[in-house]
Protein backbone atom coordinates (compact mmCIF):
# COMPACT_ATOMS: atom_id res chain seq x y z
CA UNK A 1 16.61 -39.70 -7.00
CA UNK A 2 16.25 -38.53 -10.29
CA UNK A 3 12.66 -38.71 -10.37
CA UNK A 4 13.41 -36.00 -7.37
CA UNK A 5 15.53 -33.97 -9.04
CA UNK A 6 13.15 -33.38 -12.53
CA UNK A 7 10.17 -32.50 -10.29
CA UNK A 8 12.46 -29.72 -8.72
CA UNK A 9 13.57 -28.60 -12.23
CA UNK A 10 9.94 -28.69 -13.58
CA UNK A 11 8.62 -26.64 -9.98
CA UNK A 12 11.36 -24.08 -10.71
CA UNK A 13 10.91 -23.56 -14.56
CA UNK A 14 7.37 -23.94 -14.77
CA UNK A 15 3.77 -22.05 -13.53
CA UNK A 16 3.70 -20.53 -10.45
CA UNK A 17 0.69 -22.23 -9.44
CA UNK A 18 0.62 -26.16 -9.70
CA UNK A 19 -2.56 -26.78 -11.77
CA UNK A 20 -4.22 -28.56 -8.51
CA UNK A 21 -3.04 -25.16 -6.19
CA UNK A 22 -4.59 -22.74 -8.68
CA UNK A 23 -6.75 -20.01 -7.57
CA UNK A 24 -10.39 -20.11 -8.73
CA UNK A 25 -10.64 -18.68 -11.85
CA UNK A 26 -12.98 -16.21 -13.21
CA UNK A 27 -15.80 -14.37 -10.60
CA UNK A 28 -15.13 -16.73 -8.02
CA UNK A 29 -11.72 -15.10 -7.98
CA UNK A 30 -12.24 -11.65 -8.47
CA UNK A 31 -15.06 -11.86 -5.28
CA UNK A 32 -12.33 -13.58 -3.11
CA UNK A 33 -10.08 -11.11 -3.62
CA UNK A 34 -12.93 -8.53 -3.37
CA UNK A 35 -13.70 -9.40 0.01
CA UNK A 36 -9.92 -9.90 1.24
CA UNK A 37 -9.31 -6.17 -0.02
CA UNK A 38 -12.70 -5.37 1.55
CA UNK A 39 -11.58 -6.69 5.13
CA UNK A 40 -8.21 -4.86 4.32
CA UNK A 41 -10.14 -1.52 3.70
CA UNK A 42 -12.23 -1.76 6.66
CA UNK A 43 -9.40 -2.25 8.88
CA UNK A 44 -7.63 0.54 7.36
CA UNK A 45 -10.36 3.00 7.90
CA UNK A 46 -11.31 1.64 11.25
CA UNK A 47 -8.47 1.36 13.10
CA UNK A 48 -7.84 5.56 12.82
CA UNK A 49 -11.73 5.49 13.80
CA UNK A 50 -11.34 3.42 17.17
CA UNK A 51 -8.38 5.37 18.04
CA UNK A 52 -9.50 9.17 17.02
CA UNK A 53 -11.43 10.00 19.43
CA UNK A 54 -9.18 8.35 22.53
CA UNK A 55 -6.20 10.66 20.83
CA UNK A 56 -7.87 13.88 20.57
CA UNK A 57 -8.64 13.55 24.29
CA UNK A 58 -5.64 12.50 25.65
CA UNK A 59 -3.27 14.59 23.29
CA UNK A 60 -5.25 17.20 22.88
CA UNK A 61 -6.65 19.34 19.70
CA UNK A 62 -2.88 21.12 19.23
CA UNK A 63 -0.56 17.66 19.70
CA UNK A 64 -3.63 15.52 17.54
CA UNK A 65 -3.23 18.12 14.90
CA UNK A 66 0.78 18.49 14.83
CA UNK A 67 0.44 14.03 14.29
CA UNK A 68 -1.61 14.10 11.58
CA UNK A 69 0.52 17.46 10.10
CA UNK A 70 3.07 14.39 9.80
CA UNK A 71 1.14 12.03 8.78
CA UNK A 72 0.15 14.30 5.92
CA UNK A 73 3.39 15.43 4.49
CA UNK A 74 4.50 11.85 4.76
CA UNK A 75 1.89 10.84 2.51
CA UNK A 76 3.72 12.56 -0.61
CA UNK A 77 7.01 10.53 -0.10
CA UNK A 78 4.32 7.31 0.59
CA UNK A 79 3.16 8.24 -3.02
CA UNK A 80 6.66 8.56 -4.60
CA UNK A 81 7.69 5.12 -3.20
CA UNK A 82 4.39 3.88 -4.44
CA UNK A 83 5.29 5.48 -7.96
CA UNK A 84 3.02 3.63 -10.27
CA UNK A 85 3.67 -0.18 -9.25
CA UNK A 86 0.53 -0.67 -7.68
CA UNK A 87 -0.98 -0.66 -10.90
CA UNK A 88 1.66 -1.48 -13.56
CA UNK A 89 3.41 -4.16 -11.19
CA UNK A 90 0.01 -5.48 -10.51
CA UNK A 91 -0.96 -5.43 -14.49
CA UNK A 92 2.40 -7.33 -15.34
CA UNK A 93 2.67 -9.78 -13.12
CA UNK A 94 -0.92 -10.64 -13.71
CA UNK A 95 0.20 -10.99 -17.47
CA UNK A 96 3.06 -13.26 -16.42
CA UNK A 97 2.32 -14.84 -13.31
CA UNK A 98 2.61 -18.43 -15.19
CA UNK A 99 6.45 -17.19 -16.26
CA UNK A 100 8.02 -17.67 -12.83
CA UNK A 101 11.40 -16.28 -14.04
CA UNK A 102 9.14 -12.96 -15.54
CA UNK A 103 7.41 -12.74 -12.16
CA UNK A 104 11.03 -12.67 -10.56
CA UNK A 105 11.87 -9.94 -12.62
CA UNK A 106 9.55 -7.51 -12.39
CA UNK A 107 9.85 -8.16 -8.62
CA UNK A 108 13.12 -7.48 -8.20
CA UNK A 109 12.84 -4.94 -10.55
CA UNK A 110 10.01 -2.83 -8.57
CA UNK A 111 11.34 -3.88 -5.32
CA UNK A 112 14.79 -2.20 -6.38
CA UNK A 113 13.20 0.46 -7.85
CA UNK A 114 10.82 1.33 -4.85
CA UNK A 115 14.30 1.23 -2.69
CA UNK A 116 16.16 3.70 -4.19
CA UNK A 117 12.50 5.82 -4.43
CA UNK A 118 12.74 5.40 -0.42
CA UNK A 119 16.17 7.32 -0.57
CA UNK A 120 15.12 9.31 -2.90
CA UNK A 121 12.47 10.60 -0.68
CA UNK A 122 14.57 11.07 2.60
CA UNK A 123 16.66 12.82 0.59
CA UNK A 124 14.50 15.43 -0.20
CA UNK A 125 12.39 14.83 3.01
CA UNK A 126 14.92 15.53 5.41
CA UNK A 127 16.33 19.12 4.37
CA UNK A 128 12.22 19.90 4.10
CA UNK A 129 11.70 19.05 7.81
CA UNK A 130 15.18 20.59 8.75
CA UNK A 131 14.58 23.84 6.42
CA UNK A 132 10.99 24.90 7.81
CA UNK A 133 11.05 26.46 11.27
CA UNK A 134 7.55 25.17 11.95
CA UNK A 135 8.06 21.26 11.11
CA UNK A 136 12.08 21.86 12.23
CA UNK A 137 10.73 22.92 15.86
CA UNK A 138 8.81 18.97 16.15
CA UNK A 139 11.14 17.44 13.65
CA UNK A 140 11.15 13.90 16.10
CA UNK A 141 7.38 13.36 14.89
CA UNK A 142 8.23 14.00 11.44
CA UNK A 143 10.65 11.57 11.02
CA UNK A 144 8.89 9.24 13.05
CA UNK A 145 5.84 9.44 10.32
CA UNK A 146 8.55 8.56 7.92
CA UNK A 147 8.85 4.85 8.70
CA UNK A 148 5.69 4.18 6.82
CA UNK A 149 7.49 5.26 4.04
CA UNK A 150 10.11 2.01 4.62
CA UNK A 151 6.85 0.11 5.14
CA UNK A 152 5.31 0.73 1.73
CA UNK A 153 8.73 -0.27 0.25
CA UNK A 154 8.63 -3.54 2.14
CA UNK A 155 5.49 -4.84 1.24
CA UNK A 156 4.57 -6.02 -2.14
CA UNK A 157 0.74 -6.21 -2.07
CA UNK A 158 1.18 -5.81 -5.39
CA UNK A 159 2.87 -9.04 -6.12
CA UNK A 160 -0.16 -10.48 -4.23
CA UNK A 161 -2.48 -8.71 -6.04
CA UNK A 162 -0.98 -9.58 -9.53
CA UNK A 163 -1.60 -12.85 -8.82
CA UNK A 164 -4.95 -13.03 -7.37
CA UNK A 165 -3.35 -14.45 -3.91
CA UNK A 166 -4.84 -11.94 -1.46
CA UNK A 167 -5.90 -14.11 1.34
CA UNK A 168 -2.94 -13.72 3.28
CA UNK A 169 -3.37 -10.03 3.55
CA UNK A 170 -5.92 -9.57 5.50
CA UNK A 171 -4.85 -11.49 8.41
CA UNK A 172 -1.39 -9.77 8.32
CA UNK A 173 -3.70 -6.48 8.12
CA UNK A 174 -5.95 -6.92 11.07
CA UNK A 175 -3.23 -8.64 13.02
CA UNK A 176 -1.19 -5.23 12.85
CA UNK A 177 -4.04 -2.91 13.59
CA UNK A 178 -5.28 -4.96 16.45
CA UNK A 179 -1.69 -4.59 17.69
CA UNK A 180 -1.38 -1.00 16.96
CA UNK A 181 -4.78 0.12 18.56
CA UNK A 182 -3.83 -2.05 21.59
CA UNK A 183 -0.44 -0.27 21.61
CA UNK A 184 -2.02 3.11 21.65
CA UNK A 185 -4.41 2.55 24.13
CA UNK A 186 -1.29 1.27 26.52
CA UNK A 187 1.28 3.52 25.61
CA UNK A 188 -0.38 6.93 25.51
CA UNK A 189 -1.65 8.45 28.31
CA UNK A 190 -1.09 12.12 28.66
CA UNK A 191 -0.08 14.71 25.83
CA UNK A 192 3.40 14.11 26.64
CA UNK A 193 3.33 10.78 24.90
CA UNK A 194 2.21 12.16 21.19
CA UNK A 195 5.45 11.02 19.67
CA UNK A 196 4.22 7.40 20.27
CA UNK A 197 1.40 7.93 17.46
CA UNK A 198 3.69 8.15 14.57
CA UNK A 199 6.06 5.61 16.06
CA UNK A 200 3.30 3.18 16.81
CA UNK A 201 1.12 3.77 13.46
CA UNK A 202 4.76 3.44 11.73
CA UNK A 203 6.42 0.33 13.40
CA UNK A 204 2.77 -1.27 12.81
CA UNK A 205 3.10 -0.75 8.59
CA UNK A 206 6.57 -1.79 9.02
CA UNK A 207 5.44 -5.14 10.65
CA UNK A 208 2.64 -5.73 7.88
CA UNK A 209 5.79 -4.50 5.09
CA UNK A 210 8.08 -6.96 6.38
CA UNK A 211 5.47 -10.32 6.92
CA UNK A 212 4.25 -9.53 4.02
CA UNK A 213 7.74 -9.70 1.89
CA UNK A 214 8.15 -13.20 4.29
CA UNK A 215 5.20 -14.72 2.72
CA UNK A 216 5.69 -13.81 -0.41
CA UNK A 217 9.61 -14.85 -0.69
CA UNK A 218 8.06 -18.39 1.38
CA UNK A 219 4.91 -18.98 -0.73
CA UNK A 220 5.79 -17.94 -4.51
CA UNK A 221 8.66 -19.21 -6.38
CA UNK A 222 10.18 -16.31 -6.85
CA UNK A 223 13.69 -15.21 -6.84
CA UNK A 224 15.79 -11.89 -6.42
CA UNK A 225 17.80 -11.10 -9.10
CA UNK A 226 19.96 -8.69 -10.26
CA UNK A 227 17.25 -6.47 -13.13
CA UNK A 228 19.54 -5.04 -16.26
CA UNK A 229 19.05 -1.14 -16.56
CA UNK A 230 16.97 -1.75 -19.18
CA UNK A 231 14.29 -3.58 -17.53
CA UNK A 232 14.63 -0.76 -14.67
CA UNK A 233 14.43 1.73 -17.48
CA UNK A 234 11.09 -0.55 -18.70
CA UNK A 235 9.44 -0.82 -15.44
CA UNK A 236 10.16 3.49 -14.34
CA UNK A 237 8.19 4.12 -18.37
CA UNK A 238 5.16 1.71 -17.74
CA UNK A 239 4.69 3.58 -13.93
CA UNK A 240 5.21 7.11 -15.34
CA UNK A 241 1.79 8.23 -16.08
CA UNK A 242 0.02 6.30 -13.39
CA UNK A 243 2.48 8.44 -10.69
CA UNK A 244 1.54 11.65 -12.49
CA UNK A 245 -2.39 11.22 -11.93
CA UNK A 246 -1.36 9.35 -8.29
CA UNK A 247 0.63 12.62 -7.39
CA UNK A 248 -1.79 14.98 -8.61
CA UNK A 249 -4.56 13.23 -6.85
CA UNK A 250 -2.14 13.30 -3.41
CA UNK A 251 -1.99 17.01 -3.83
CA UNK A 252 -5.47 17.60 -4.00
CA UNK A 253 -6.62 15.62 -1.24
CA UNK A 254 -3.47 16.24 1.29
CA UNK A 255 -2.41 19.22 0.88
CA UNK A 256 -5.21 21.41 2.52
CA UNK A 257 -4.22 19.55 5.11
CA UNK A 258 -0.26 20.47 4.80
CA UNK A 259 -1.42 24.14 3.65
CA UNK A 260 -3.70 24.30 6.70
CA UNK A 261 -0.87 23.03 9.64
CA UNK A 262 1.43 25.66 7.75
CA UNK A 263 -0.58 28.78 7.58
CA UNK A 264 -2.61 28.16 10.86
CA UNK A 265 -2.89 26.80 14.21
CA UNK A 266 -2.05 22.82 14.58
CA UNK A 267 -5.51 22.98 16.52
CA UNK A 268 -7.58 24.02 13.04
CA UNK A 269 -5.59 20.76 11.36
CA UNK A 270 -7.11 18.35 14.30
CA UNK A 271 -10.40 19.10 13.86
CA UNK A 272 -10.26 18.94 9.95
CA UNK A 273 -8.36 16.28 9.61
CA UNK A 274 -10.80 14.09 11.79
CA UNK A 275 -13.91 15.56 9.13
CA UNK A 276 -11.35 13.87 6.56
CA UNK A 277 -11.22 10.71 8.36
CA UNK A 278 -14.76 9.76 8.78
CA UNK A 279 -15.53 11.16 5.16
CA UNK A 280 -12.72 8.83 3.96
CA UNK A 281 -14.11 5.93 5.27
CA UNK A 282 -17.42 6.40 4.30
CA UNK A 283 -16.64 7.47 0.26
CA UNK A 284 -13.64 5.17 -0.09
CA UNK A 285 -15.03 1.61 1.78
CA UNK A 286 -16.23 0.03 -1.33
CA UNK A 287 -14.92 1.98 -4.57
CA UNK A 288 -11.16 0.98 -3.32
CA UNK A 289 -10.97 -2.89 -2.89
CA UNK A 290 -13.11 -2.97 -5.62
CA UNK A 291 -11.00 -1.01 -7.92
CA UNK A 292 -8.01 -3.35 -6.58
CA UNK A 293 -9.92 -6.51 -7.02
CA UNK A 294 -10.69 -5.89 -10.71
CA UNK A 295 -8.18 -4.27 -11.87
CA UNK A 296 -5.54 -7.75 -12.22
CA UNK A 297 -8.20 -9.65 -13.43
CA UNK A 298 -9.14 -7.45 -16.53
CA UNK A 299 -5.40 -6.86 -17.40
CA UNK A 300 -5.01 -10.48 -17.46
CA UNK A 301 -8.41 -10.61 -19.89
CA UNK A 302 -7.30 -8.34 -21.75
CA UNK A 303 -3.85 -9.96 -22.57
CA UNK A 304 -5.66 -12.87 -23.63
CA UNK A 305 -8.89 -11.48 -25.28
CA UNK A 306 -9.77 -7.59 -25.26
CA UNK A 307 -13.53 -8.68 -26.21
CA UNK A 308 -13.14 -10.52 -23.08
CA UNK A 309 -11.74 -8.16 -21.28
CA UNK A 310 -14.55 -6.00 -22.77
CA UNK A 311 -17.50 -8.01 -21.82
CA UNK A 312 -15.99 -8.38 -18.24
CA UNK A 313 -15.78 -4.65 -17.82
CA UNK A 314 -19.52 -4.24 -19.05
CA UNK A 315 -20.79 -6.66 -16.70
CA UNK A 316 -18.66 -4.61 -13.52
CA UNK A 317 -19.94 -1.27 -14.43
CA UNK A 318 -23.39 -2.67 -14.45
CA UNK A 319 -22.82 -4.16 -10.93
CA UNK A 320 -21.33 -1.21 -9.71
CA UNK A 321 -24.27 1.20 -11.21
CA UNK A 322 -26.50 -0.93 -8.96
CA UNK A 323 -24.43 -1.01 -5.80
């Protein structure tokens, strides 16, 4: 019994990973993770793919456009949720993922955070939509597009990613997807049914957001607590300057799209934003989950060693300069 009782207390106060459930260390792990991100890029990309041209058939150029309007303006509040805690969460928790009780913290912390950012941004969303005549006259679809906003908040593939456990996410990814193009395929069958494309792409990150925050809570020893305001305060400074360049980015790639559905025809944002799409997928399929794999791994290097963490980085860029 107490034999029982000490191996609880030592499982609760000590590393996250027992030394015989470790990840593999070094490479090994940063190509795992690779490829899981990989599989979780390619799904991303060619999901929209499978589905694009089936939509702008059966919707139409004008109802195809007015979906991916949404799905663009959406994208801004998706960034403001985001902040910067795919990177700095990611970076501490790689740091500390041996401290269980820091790990817990900085979750809680970022998961709080990331809530009140998802009020934040209906808050400011919602008198947008309601205030412009154009996006006021389809406001359903809007608003619709705005559940993956509650998705992003819901799933911390950061918390995965900070700890080099990202073989769960690609199953939860393609799972979704496969569900999601399925759904489409069933669901939509004349223009009429155009409000079941932000509902559908929605309730699909929404299913990956909330699996993901099972698995996590189930497979880490990790607890919610209650983060002090200065932690909060710590965790909002250590984003800051990631969410700048994030948000700046965002308005450089989405807004022609936003620009273009306000100034024009929702026809002219079909056809554009399915040029964007295939572009995307091409450009992005490698750079991304390679960025993602990475990035953890050197800020844990670098914690421990910046020659290290130096050496690592030189031996990347020459793999990359190949590739």
């Amino acid at each position: 019994m107490m034999g029982k009782r000490l191996s609880g207390s030592q499982h609760s106060n000590g590393p996250i990973f027992p030394q015989s459930n470790r990840p593999p260390s070094g490479g090994r792990r940063v190509l795992g993770n690779f490829f899981s991100l990989s599989i979780v890029q390619f799904a991303n990309y060619l999901a929209p793919l499978i589905t694009l041209p089936y939509l702008f058939r059966v919707l139409g150029d004008s109802k195809y456009g007015l979906v991916e309007l949404a799905r663009a303006v959406s994208v801004y509040f998706l960034m403001l949720t985001d902040y910067g805690f795919s990177l700095s969460a990611t970076r501490e928790i790689s740091v500390h993922r041996d401290d269980p009780q820091k790990v817990s913290e900085v979750f809680s912390s970022v998961m709080l955070l990331k809530f009140l950012l998802v009020i934040l941004s209906a808050a400011i969303f919602s008198p947008i939509v309601l205030a412009v005549p154009k996006l006021r006259a389809e406001w359903p679809v809007y608003f619709l597009s705005f559940g993956s906003v509650i998705g992003m908040w819901l799933f911390p593939i950061w918390l995965f990613q900070g700890l080099e456990r990202m073989k769960y996410i690609p199953m939860l990814n393609v799972t979704a997807k496969t569900l999601v193009i399925i759904s489409v395929f069933v669901f939509i069958k004349d223009a009429g049914d155009y409000l079941y494309a932000p509902l559908l792409q929605s309730a699909g990150t929404i299913l990956v957001g909330a699996a993901g925050l099972i698995i996590a809570l189930c497979k880490f020893p990790i607890r919610f607590r209650v983060p002090s305001v200065e932690v909060l305060r710590r965790e909002l400074v250590n984003g800051w300057h990631i969410f700048l360049s994030r948000m700046a980015t965002t308005f450089y790639t989405t807004s022609n799209i936003v620009i273009l559905g306000l100034l024009t025809d929702s026809s002219f944002v079909a056809y554009y934003a399915a040029g964007d799409k295939i572009v995307r997928a091409v450009t992005d399929g490698l750079q991304i989950p390679a960025s993602q794999a990475i990035f953890p791994h050197i800020g844990r290097l670098a914690a421990q060693s910046k020659q290290a963490a130096l050496r690592f980085t030189a031996q990347v860029a020459t793999v990359m300069s190949v590739v």
